[in-house]
C-alpha atoms as a PDB file:
ATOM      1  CA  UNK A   1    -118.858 177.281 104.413  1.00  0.00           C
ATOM      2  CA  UNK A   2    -116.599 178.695 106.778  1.00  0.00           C
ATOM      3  CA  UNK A   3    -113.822 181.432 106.874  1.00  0.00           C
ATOM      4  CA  UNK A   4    -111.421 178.365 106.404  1.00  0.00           C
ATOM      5  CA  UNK A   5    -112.747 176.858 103.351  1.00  0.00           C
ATOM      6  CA  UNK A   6    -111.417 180.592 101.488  1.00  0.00           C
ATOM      7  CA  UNK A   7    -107.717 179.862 102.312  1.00  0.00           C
ATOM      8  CA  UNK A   8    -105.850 178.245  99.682  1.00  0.00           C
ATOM      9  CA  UNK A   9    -107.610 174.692 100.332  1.00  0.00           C
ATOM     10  CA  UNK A  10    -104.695 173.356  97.663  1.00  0.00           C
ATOM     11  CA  UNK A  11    -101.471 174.281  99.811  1.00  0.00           C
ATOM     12  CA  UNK A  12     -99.944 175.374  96.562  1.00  0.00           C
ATOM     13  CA  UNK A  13     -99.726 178.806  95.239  1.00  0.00           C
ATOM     14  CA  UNK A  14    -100.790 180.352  92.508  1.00  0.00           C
ATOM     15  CA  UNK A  15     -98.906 182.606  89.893  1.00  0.00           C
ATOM     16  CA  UNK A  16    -102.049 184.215  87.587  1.00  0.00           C
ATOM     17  CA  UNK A  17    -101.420 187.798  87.464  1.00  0.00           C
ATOM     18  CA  UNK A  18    -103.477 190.480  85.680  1.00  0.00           C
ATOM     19  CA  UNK A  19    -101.272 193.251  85.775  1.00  0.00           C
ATOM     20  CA  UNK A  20     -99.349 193.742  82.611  1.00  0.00           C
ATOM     21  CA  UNK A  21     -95.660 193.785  82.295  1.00  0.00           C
ATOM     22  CA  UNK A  22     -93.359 195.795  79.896  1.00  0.00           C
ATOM     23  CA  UNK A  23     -92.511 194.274  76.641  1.00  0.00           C
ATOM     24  CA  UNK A  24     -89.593 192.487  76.871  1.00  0.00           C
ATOM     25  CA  UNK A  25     -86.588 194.258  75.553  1.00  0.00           C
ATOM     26  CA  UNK A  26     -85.097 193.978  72.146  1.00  0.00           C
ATOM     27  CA  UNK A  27     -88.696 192.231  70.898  1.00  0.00           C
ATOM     28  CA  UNK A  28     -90.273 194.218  68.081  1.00  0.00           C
ATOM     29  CA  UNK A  29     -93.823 194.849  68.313  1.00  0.00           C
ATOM     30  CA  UNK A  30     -94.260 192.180  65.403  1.00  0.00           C
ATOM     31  CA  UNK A  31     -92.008 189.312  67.332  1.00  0.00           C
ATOM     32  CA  UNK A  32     -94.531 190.330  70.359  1.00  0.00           C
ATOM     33  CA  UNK A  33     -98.074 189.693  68.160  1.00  0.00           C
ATOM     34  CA  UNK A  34     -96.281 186.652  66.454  1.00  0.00           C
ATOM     35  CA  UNK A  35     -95.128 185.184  70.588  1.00  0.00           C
ATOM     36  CA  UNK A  36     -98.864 186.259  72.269  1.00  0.00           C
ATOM     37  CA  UNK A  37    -100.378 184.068  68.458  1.00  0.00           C
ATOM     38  CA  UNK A  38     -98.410 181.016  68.663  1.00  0.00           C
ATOM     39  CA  UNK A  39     -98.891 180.794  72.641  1.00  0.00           C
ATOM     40  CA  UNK A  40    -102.609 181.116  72.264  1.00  0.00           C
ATOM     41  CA  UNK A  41    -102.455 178.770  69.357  1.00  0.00           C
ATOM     42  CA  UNK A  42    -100.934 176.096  72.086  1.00  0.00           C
ATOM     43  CA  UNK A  43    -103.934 176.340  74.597  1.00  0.00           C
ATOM     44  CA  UNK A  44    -106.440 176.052  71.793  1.00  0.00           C
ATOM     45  CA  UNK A  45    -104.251 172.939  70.576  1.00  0.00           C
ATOM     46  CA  UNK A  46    -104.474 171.525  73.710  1.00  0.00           C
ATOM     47  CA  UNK A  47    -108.452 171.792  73.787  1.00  0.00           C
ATOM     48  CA  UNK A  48    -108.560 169.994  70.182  1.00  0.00           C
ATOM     49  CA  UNK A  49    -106.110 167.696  71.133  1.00  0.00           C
ATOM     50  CA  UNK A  50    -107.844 166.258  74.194  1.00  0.00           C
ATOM     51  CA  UNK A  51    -111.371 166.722  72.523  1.00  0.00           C
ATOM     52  CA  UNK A  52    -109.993 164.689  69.493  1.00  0.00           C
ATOM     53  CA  UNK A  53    -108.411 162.149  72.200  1.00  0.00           C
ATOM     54  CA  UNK A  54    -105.088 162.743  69.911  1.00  0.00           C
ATOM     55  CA  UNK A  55    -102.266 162.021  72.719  1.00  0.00           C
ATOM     56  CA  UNK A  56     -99.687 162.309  70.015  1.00  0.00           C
ATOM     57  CA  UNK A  57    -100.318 165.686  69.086  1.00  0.00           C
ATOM     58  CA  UNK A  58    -101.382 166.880  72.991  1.00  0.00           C
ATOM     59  CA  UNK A  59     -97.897 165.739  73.965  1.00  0.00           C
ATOM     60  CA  UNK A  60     -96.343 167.463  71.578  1.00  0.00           C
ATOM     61  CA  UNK A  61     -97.339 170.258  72.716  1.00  0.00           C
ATOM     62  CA  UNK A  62     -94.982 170.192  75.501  1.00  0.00           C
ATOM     63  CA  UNK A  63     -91.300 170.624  75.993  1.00  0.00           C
ATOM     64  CA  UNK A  64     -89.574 167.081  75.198  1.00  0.00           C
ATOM     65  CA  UNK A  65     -88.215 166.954  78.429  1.00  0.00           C
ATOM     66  CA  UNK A  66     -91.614 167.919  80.443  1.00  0.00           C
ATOM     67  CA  UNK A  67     -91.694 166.600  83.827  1.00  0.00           C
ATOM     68  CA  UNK A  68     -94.613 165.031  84.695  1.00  0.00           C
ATOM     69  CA  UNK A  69     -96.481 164.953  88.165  1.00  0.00           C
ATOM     70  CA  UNK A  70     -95.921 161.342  88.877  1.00  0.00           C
ATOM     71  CA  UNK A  71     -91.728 162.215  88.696  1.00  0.00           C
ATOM     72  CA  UNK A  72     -91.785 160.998  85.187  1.00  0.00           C
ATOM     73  CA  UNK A  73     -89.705 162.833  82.574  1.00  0.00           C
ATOM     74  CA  UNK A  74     -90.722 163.627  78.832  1.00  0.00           C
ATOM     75  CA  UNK A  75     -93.805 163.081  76.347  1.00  0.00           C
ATOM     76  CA  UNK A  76     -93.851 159.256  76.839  1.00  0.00           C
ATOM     77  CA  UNK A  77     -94.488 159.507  80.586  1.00  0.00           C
ATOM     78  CA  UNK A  78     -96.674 162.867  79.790  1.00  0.00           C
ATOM     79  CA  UNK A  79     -98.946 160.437  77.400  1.00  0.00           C
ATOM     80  CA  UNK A  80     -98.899 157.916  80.022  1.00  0.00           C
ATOM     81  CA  UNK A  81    -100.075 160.179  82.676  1.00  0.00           C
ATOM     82  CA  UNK A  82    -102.778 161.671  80.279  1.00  0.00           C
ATOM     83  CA  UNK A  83    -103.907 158.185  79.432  1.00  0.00           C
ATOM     84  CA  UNK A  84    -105.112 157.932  83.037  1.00  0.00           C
ATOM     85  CA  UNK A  85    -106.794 160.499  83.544  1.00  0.00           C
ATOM     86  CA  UNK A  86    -108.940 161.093  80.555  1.00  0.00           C
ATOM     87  CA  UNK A  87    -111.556 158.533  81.570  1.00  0.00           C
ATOM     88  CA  UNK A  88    -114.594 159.780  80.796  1.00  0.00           C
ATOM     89  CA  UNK A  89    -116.209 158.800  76.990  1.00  0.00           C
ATOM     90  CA  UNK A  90    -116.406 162.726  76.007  1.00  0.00           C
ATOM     91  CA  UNK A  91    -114.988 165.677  76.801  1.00  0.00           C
ATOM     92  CA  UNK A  92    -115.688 169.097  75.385  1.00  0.00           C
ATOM     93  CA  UNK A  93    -113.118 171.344  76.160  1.00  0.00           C
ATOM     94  CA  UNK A  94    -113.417 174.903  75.691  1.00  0.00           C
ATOM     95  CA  UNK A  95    -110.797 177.611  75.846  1.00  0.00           C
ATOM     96  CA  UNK A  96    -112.213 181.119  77.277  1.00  0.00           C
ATOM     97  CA  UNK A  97    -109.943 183.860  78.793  1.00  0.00           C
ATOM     98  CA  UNK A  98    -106.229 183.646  78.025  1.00  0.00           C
ATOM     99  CA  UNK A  99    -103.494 186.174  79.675  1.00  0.00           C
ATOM    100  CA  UNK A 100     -99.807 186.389  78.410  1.00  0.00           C
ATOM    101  CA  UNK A 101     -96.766 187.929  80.018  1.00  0.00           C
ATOM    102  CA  UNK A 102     -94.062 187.566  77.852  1.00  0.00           C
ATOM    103  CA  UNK A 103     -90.684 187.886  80.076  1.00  0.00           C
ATOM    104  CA  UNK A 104     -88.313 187.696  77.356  1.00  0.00           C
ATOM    105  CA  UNK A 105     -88.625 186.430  73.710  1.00  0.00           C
ATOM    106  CA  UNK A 106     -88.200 182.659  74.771  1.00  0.00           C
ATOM    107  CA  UNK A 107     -89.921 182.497  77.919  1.00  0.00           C
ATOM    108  CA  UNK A 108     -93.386 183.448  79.142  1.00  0.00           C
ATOM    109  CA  UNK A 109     -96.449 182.836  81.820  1.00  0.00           C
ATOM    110  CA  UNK A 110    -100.116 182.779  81.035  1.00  0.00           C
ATOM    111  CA  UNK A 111    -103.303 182.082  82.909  1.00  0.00           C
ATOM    112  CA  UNK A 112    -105.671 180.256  80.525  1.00  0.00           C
ATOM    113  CA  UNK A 113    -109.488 179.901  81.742  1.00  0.00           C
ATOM    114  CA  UNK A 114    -111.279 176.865  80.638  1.00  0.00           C
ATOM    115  CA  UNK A 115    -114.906 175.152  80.515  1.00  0.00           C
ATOM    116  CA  UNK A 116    -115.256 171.427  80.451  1.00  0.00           C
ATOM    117  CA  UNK A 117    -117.912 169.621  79.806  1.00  0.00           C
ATOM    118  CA  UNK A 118    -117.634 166.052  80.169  1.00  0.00           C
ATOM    119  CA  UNK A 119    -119.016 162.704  80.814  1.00  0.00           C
ATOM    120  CA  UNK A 120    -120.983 159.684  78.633  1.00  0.00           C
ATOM    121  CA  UNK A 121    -124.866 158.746  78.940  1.00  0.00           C
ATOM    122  CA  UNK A 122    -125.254 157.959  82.948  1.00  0.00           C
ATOM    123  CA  UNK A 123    -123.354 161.033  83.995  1.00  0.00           C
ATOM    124  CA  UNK A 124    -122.645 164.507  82.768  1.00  0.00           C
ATOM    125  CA  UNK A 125    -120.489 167.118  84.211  1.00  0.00           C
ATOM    126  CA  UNK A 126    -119.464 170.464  83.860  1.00  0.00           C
ATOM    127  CA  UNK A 127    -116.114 171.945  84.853  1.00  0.00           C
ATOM    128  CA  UNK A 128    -114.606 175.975  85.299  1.00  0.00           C
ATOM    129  CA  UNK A 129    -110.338 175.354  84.896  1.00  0.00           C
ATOM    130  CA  UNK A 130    -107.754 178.363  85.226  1.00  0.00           C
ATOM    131  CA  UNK A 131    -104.587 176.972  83.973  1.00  0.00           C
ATOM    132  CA  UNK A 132    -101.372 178.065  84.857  1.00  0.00           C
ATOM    133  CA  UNK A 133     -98.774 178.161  82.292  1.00  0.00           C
ATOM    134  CA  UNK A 134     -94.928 178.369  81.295  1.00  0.00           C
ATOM    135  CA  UNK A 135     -94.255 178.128  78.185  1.00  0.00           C
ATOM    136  CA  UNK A 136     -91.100 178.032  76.277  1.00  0.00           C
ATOM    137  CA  UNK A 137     -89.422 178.779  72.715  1.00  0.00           C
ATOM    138  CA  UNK A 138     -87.365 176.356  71.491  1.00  0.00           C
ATOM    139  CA  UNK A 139     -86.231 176.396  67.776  1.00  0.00           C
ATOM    140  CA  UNK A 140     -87.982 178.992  66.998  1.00  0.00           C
ATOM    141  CA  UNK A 141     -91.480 176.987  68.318  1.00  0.00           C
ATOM    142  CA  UNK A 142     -93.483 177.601  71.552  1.00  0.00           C
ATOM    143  CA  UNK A 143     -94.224 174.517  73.751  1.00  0.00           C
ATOM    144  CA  UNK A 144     -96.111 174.027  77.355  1.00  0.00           C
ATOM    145  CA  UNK A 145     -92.966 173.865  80.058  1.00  0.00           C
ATOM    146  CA  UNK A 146     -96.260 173.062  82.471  1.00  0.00           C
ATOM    147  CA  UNK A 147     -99.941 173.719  82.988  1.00  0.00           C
ATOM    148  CA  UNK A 148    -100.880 173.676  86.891  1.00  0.00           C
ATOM    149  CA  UNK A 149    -104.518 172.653  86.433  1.00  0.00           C
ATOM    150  CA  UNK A 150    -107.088 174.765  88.753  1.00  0.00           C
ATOM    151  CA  UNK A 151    -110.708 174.232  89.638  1.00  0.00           C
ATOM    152  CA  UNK A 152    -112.812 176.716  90.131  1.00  0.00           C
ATOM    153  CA  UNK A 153    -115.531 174.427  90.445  1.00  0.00           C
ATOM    154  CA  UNK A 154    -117.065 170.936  89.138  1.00  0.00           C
ATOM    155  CA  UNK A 155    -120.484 170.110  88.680  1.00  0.00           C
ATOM    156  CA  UNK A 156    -122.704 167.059  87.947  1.00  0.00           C
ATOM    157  CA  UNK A 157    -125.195 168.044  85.722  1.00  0.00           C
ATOM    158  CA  UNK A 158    -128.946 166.571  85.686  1.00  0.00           C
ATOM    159  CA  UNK A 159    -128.761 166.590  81.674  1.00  0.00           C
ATOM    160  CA  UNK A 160    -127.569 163.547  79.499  1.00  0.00           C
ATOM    161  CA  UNK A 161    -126.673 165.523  75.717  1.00  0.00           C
ATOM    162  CA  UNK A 162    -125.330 161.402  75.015  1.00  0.00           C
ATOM    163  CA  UNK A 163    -128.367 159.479  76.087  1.00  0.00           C
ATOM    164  CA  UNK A 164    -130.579 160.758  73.397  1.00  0.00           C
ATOM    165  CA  UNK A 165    -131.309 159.639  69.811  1.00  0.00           C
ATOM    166  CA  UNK A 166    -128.593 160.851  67.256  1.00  0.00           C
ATOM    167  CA  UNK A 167    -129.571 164.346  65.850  1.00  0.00           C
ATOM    168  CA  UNK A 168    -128.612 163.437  62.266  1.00  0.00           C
ATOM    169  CA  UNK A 169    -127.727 167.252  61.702  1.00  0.00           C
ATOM    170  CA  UNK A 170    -128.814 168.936  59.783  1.00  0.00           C
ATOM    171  CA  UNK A 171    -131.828 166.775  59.942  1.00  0.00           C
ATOM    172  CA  UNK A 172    -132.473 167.804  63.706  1.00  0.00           C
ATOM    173  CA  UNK A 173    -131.214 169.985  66.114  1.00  0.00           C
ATOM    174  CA  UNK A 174    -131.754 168.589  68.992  1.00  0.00           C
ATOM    175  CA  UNK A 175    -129.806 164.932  69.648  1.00  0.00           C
ATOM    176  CA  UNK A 176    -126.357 163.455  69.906  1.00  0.00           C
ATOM    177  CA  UNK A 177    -124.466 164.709  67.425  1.00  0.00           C
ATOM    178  CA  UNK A 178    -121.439 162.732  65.171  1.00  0.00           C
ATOM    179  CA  UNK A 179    -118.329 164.023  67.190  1.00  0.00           C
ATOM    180  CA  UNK A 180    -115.804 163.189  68.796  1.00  0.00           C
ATOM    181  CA  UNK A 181    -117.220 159.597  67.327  1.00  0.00           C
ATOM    182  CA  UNK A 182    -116.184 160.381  63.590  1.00  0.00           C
ATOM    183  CA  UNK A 183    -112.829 161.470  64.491  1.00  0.00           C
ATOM    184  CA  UNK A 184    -110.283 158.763  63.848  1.00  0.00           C
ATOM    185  CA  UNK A 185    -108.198 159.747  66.860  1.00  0.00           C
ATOM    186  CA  UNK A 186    -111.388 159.029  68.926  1.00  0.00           C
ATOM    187  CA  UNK A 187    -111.738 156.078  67.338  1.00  0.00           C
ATOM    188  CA  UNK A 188    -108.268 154.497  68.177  1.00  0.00           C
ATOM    189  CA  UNK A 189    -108.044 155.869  72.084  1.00  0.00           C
ATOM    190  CA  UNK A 190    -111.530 154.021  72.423  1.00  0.00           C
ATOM    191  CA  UNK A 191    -110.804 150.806  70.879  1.00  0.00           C
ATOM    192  CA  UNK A 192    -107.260 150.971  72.864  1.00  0.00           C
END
């Protein structure tokens, strides 16, 4: 590596901050816990949702009128664009680290560190994800404005947890286990 590869290799810059702000004025300490809840309830949503391949309830989620990266506008071109890119069979999504600035008591930023494991039985691979997030209150609900997806890094890992015998738990611990496959959600994104 080179003094290079350290400089922003995206182009596009990044909003994470650690340093905390002051509450937002006229927001009672209550209205504060209630806004940093429902905010982290959305990124663990999100995890579920893509886990669960449930594209209805990941795109609602968002703002109706989300833009998407492709130009599109609103959930249908959001489930669209999430359509395409969740091709591998299995992804385990994990939600680690989340940071909230609330800047008033409908608007807000957050940096939300992820692990994903992914893949199906001839490849396996592990990914470290800082999203950045706006979110937004809208009738009394918090939605995703946008999540700028960063990699920290991705890995392809030797291991193959889907090209073993099923572990029949609690039978054995050690083998494939029964989700995402019993999940009807699953079900109908893999037969689609």
């Amino acid at each position: 590596m080179t003094d290079d590869d350290w400089r922003a290799p995206s182009g596009r810059r990044a909003y994470s901050s650690a340093r905390r702000v002051p509450p937002p004025e006229g927001m009672s300490d209550l209205d504060q816990l209630l806004a940093y809840e429902h905010i982290r309830q959305l990124a663990h949503r999100y995890a579920l949702s893509v886990n669960m391949r449930d594209l209805g309830a990941l795109v609602e989620l968002f703002v109706d009128d989300v833009k998407v990266q492709d130009g599109g506008t609103g959930r249908d071109a959001l489930t669209e664009m999430f359509r395409l890119h969740m091709a591998a069979e299995v992804d385990v999504l994990e939600v680690t680290t989340h940071v909230i600035n609330l800047l008033d008591a409908d608007r807000a930023l957050g940096t939300v560190y992820s692990r994903c494991e992914m893949g199906g039985r001839r490849v396996w691979a592990r990914q470290s994800i800082a999203y950045e997030d706006r979110y937004e209150r809208r009738d009394r609900m918090w939605y995703f404005v946008n999540r700028n997806h960063l990699l920290f890094y991705g890995l392809e890992l030797p291991e193959r947890p889907l090209d073993q015998p099923p572990a029949n738990w609690p039978e054995r611990l050690v083998g494939r286990g029964s989700v995402p496959y019993d999940w009807p959600t699953w079900q109908g994104a893999r037969s689609s």
